[in-house]
PDB file of N, CA and C in Angstrom:
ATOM      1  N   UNK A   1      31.905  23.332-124.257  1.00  0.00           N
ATOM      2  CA  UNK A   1      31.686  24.486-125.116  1.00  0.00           C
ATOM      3  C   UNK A   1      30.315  24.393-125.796  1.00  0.00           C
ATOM      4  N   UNK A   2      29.398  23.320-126.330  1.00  0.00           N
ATOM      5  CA  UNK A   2      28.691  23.118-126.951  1.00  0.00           C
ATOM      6  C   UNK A   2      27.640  23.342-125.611  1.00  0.00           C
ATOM      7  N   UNK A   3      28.031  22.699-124.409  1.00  0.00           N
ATOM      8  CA  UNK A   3      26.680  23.818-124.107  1.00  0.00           C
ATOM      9  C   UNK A   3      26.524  24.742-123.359  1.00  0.00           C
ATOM     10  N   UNK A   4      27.601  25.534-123.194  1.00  0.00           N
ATOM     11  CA  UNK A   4      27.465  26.690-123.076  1.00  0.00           C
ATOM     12  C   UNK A   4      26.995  27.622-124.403  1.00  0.00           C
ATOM     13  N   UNK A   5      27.086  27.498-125.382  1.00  0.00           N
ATOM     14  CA  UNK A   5      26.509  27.608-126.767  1.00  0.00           C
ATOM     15  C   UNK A   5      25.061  27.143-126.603  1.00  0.00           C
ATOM     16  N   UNK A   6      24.838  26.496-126.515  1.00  0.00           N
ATOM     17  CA  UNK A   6      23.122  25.774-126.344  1.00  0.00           C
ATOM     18  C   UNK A   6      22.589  26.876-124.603  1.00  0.00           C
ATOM     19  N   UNK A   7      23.218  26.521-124.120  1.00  0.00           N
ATOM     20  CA  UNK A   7      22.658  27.501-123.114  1.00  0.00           C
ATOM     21  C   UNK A   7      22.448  29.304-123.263  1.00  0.00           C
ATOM     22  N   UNK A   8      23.110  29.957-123.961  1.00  0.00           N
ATOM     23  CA  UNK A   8      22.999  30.797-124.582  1.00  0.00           C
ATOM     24  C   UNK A   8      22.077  31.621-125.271  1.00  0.00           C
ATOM     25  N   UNK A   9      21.925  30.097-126.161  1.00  0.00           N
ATOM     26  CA  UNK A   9      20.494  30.414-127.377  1.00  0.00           C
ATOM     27  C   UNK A   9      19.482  30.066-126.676  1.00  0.00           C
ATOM     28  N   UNK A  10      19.334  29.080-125.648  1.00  0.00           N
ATOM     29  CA  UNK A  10      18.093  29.293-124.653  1.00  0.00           C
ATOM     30  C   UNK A  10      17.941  30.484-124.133  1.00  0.00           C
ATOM     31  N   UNK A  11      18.827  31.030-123.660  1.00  0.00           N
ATOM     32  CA  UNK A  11      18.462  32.391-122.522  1.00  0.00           C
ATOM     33  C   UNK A  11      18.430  33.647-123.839  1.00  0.00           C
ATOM     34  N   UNK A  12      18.818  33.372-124.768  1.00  0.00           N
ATOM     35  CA  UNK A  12      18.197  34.531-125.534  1.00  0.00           C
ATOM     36  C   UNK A  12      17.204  34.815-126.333  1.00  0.00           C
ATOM     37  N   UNK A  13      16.501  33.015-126.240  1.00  0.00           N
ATOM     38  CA  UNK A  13      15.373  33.078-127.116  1.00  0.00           C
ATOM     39  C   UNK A  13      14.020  33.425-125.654  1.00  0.00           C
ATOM     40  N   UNK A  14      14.605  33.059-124.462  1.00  0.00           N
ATOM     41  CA  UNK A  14      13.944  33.082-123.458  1.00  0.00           C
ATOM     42  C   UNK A  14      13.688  34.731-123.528  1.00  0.00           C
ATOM     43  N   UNK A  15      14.791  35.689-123.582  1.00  0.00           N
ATOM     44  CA  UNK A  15      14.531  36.843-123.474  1.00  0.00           C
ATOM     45  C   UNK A  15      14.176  37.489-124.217  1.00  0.00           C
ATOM     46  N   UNK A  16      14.112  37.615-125.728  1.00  0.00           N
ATOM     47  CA  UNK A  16      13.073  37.904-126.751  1.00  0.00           C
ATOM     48  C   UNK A  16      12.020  37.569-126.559  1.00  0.00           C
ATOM     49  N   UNK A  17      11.567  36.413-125.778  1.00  0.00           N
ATOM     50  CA  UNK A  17       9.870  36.232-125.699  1.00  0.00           C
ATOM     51  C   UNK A  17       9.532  37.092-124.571  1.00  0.00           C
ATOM     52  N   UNK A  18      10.326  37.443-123.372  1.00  0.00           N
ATOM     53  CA  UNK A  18       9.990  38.591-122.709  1.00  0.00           C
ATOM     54  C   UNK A  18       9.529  39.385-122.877  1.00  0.00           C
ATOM     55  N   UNK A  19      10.754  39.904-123.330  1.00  0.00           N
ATOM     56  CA  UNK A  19      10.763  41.299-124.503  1.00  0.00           C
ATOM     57  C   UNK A  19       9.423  41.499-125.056  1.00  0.00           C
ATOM     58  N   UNK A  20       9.086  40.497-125.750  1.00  0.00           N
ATOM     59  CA  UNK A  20       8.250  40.839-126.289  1.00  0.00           C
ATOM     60  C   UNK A  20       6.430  40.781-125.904  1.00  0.00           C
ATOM     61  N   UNK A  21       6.337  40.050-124.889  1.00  0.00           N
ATOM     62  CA  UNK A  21       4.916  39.191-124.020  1.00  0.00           C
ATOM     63  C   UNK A  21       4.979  40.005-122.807  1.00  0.00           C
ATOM     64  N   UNK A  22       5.809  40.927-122.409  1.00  0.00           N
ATOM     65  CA  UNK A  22       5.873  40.854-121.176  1.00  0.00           C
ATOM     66  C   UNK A  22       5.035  42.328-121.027  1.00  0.00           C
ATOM     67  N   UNK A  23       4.461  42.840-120.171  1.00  0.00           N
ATOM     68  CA  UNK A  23       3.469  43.773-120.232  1.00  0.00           C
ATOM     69  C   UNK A  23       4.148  45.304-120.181  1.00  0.00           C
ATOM     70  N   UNK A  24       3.888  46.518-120.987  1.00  0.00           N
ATOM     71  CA  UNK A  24       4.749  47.453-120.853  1.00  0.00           C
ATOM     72  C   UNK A  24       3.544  48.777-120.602  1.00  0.00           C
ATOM     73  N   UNK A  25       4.594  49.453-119.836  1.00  0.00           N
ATOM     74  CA  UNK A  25       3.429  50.890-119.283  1.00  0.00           C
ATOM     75  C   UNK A  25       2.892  51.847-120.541  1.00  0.00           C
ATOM     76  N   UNK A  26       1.982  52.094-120.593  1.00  0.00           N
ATOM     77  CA  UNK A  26       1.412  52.827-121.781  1.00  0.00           C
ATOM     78  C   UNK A  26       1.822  54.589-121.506  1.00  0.00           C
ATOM     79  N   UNK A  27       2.239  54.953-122.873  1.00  0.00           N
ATOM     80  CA  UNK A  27       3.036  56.249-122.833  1.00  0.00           C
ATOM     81  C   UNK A  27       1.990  57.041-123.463  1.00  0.00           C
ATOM     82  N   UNK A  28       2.257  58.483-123.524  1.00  0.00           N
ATOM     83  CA  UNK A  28       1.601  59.736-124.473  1.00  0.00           C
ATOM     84  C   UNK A  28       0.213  59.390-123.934  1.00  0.00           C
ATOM     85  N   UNK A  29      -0.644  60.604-124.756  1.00  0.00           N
ATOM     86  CA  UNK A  29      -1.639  61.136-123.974  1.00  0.00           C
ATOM     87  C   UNK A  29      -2.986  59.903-123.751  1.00  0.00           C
ATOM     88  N   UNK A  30      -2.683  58.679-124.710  1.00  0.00           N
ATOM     89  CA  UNK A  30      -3.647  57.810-124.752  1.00  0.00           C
ATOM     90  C   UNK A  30      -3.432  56.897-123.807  1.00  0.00           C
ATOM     91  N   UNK A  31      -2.491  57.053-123.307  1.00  0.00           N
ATOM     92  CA  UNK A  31      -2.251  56.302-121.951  1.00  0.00           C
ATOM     93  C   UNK A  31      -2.317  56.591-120.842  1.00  0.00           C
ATOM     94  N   UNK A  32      -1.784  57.741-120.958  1.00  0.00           N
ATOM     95  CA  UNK A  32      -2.411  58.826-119.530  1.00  0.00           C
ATOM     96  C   UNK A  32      -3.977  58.708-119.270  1.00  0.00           C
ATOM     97  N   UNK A  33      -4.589  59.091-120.540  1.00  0.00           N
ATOM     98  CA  UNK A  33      -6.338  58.671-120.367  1.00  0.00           C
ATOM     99  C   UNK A  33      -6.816  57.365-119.669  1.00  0.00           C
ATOM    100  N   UNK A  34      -6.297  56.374-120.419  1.00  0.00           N
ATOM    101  CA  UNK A  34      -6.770  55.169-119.772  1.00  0.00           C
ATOM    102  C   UNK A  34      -6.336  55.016-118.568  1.00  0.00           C
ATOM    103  N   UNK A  35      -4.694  55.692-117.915  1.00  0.00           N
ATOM    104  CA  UNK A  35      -4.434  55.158-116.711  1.00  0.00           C
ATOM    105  C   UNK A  35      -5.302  55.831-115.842  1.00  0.00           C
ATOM    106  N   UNK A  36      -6.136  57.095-115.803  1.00  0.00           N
ATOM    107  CA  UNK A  36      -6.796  57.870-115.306  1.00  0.00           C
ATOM    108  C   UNK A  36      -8.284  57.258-115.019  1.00  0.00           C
ATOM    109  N   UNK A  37      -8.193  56.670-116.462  1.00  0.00           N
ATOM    110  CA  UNK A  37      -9.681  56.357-116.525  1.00  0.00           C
ATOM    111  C   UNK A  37      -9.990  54.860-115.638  1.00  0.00           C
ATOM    112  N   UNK A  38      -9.010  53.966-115.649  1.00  0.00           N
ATOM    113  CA  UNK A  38      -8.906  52.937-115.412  1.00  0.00           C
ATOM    114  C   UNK A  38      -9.279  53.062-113.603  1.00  0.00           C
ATOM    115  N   UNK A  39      -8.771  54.108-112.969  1.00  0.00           N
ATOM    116  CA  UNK A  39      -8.763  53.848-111.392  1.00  0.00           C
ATOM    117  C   UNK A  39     -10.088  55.071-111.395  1.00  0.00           C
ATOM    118  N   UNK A  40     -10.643  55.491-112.619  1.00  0.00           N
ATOM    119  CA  UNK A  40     -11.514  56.292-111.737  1.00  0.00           C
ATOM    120  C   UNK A  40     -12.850  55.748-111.525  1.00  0.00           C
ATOM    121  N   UNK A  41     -13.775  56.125-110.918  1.00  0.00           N
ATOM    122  CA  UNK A  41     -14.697  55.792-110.548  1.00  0.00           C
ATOM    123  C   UNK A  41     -16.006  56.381-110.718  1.00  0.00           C
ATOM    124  N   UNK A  42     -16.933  56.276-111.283  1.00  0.00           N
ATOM    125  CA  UNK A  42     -18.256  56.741-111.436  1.00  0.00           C
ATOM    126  C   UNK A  42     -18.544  57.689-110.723  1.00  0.00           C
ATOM    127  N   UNK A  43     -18.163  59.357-111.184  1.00  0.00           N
ATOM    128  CA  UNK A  43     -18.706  60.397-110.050  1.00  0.00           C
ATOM    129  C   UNK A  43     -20.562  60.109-109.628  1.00  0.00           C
ATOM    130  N   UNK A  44     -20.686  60.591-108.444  1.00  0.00           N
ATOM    131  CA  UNK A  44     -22.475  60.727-107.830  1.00  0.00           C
ATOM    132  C   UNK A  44     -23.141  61.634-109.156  1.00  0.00           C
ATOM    133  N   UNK A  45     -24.357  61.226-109.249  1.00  0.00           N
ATOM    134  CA  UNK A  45     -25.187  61.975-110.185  1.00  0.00           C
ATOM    135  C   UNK A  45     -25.159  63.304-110.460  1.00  0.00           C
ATOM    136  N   UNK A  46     -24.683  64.334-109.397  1.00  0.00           N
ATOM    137  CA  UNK A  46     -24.980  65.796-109.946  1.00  0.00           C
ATOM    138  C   UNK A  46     -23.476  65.745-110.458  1.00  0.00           C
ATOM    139  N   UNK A  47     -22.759  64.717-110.818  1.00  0.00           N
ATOM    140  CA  UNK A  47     -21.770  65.553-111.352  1.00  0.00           C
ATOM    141  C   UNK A  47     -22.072  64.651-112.984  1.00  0.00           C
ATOM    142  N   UNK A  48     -22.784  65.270-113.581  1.00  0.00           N
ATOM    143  CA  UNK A  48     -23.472  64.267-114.750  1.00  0.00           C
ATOM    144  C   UNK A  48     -22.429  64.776-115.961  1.00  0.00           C
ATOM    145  N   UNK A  49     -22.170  66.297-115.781  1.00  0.00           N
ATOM    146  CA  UNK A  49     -21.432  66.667-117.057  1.00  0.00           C
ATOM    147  C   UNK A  49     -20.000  66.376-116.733  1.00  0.00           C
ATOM    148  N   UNK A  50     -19.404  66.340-115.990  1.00  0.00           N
ATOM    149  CA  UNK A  50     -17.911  65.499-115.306  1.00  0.00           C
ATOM    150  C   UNK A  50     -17.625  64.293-116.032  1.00  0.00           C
ATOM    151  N   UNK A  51     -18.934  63.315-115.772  1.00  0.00           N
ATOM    152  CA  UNK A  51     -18.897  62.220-116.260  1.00  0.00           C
ATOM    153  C   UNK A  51     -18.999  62.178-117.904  1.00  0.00           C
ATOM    154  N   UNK A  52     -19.938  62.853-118.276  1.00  0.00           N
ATOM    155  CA  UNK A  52     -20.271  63.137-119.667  1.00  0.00           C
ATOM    156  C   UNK A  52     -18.886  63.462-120.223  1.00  0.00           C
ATOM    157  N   UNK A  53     -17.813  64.376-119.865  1.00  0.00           N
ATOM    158  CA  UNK A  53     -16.786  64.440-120.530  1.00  0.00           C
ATOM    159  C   UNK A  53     -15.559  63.813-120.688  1.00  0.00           C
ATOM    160  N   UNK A  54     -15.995  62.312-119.689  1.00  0.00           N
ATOM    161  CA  UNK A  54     -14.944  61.313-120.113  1.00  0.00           C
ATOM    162  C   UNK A  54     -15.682  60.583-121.333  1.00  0.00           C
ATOM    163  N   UNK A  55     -16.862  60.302-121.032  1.00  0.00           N
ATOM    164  CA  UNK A  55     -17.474  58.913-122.015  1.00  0.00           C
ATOM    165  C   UNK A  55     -18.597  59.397-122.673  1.00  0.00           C
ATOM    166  N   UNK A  56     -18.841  58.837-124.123  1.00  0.00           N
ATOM    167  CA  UNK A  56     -19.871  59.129-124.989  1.00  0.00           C
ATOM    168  C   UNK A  56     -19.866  57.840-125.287  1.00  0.00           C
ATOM    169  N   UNK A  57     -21.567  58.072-125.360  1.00  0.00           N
ATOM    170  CA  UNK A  57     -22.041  56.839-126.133  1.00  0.00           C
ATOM    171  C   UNK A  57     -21.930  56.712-127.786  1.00  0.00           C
ATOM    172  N   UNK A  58     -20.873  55.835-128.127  1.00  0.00           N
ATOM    173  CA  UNK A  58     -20.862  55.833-129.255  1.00  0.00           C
ATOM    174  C   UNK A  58     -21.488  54.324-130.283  1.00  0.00           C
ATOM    175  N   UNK A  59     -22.153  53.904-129.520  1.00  0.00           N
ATOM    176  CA  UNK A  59     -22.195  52.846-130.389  1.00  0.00           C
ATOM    177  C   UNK A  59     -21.634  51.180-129.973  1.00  0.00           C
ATOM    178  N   UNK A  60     -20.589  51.579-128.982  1.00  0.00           N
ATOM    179  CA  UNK A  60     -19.954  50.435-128.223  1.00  0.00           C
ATOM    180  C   UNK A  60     -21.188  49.712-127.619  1.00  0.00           C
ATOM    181  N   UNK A  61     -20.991  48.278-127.330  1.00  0.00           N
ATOM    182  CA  UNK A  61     -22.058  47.116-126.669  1.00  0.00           C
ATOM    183  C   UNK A  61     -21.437  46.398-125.605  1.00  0.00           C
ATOM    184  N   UNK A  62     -19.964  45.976-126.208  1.00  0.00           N
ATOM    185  CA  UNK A  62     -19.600  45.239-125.774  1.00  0.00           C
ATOM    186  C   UNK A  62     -18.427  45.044-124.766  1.00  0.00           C
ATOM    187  N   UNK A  63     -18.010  43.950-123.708  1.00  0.00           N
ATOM    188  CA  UNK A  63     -17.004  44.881-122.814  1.00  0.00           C
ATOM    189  C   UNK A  63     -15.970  44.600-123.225  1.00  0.00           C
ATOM    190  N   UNK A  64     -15.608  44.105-124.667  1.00  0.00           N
ATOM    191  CA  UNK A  64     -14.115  43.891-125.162  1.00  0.00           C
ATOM    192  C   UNK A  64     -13.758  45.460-125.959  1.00  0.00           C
ATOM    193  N   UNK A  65     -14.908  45.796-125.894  1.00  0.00           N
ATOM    194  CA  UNK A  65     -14.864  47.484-126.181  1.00  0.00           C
ATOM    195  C   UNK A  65     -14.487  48.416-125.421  1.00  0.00           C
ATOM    196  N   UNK A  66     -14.818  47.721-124.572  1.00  0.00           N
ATOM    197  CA  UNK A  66     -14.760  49.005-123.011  1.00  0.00           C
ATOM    198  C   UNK A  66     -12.819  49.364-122.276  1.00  0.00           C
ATOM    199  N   UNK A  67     -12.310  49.730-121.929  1.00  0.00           N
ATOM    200  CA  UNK A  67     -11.369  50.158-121.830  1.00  0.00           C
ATOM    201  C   UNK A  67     -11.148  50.599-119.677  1.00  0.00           C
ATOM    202  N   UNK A  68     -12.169  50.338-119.373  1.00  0.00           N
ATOM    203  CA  UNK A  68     -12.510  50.096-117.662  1.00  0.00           C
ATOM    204  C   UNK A  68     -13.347  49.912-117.125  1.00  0.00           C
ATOM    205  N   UNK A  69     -13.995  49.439-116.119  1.00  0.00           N
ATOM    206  CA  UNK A  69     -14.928  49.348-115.175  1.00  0.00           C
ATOM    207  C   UNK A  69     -15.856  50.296-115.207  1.00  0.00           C
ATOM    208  N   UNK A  70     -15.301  51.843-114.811  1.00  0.00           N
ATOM    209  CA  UNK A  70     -16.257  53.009-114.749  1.00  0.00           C
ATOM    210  C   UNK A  70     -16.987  53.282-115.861  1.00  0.00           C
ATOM    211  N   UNK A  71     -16.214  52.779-117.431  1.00  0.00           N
ATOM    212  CA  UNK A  71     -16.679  52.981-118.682  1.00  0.00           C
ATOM    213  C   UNK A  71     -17.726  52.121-118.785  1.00  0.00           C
ATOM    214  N   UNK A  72     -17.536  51.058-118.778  1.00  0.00           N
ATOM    215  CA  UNK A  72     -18.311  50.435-119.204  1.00  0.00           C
ATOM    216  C   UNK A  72     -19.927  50.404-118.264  1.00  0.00           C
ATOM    217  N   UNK A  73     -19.589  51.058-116.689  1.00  0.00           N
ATOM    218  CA  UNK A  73     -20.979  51.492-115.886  1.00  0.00           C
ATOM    219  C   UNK A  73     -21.885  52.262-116.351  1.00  0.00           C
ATOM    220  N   UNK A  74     -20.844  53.526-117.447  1.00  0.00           N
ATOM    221  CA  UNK A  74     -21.257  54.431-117.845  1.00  0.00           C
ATOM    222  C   UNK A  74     -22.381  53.887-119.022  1.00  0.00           C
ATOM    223  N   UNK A  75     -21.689  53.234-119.760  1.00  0.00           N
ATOM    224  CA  UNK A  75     -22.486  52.641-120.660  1.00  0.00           C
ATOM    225  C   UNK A  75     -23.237  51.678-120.433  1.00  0.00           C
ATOM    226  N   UNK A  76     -23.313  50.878-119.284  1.00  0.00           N
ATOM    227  CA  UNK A  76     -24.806  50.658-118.989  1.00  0.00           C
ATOM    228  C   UNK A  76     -25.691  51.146-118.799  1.00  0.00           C
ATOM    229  N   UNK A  77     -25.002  52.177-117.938  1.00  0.00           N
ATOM    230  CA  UNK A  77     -26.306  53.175-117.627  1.00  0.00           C
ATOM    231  C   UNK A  77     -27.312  54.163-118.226  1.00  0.00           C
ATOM    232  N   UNK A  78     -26.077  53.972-119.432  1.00  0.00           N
ATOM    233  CA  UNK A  78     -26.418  55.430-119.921  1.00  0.00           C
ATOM    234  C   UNK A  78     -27.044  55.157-121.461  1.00  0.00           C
ATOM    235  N   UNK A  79     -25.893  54.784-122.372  1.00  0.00           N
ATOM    236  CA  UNK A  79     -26.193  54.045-123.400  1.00  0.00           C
ATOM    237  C   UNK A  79     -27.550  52.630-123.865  1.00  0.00           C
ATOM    238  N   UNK A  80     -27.691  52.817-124.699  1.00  0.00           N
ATOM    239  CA  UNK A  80     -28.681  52.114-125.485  1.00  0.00           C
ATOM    240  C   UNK A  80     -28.314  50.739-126.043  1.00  0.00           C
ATOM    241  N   UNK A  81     -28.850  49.336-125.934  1.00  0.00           N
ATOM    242  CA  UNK A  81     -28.537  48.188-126.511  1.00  0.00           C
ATOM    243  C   UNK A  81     -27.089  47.414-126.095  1.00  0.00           C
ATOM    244  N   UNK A  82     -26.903  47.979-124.694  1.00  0.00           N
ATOM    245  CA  UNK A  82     -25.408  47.290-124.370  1.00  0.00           C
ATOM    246  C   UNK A  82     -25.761  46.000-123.730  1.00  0.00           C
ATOM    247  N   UNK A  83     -24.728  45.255-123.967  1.00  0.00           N
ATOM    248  CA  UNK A  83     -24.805  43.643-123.812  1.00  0.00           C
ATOM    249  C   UNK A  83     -23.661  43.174-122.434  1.00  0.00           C
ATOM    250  N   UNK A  84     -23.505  44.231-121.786  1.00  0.00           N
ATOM    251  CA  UNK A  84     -22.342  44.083-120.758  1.00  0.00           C
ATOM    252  C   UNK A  84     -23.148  43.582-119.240  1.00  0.00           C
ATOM    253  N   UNK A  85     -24.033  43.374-119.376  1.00  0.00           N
ATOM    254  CA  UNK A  85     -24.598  43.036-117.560  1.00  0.00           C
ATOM    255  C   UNK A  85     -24.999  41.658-118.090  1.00  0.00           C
ATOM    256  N   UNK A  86     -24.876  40.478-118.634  1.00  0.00           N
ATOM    257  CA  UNK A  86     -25.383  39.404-118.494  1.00  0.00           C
ATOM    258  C   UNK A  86     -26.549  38.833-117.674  1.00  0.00           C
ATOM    259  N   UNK A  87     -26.394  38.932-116.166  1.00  0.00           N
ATOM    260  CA  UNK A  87     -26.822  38.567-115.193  1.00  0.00           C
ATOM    261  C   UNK A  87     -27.630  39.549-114.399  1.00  0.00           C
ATOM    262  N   UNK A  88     -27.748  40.489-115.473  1.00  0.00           N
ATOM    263  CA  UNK A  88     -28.451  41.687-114.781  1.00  0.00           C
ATOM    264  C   UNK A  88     -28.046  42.174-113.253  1.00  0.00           C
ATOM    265  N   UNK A  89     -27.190  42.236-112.968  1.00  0.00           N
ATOM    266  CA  UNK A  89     -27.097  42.523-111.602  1.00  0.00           C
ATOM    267  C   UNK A  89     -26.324  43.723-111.055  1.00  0.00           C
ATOM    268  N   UNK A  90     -26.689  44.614-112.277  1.00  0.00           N
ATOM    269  CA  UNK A  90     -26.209  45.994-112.024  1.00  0.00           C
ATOM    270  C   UNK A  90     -24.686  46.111-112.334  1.00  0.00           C
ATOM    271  N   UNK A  91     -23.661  44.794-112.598  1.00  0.00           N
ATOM    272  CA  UNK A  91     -22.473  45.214-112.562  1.00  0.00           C
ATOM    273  C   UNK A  91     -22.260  44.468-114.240  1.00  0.00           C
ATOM    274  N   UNK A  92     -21.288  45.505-114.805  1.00  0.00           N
ATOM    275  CA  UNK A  92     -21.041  44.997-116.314  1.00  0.00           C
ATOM    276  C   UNK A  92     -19.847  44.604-115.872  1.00  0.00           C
ATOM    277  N   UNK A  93     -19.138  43.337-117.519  1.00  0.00           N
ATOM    278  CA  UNK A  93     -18.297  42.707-117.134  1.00  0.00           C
ATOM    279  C   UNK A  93     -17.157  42.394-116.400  1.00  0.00           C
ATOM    280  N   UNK A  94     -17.971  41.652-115.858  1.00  0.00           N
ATOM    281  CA  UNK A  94     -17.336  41.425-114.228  1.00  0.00           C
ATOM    282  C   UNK A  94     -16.808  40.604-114.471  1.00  0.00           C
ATOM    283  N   UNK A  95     -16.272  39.665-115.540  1.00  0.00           N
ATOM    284  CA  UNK A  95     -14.819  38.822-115.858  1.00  0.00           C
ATOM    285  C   UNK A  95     -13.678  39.304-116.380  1.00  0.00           C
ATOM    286  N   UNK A  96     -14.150  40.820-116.791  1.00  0.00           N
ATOM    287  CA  UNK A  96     -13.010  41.690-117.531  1.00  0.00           C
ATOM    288  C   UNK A  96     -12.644  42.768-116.801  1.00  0.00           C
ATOM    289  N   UNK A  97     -13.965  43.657-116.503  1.00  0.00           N
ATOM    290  CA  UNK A  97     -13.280  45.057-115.617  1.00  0.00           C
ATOM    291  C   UNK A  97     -13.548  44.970-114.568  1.00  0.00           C
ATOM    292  N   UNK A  98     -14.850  44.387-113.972  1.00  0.00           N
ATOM    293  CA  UNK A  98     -15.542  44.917-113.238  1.00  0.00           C
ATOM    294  C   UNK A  98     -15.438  43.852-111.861  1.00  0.00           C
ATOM    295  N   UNK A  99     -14.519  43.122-111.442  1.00  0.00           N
ATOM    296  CA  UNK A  99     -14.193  41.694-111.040  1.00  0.00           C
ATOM    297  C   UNK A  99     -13.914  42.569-109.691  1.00  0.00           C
TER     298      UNK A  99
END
């Protein structure tokens, strides 16, 4: 009996840390954005105002700021004083989004 009792409080402390660590789909309209934004991809140049109406330069530098890959291209490219290409090699963080 005692450990089935002990086994118990393992599997339920096991499943509260689930619960709680375990990664969950993002709901409402701020999630829809990012899931959108996340797979999209840098339209070709003439579509400049397309692009313009996902991302503004606001001030962001950095890619713990950035929220995807395409964003943060945007803001290399586009934006002023960003710190996301290290290695200069045209691709911003490439340990976070851009991998």
């Amino acid at each position: 009996m005692k450990n089935v009792l002990i086994l118990l409080l393992v599997a339920g402390i096991a499943w509260l840390g689930y619960a709680k660590y375990s990664p969950k789909p993002a709901s409402g309209s701020a999630g829809q954005r990012l899931a959108s934004v996340s797979s999209a991809s840098i339209p070709p140049a003439r579509d400049d105002e397309a692009v313009a109406s996902l991302f503004k330069c606001d001030g962001r530098t950095m890619c713990s700021q950035m929220t995807s890959c395409a964003e943060a291209t945007y803001f290399v490219q586009h934006c002023p004083n960003t710190r996301m290409d290290g290695n200069n090699d045209g691709v911003p963080c490439e340990r976070q989004w851009c991998n």
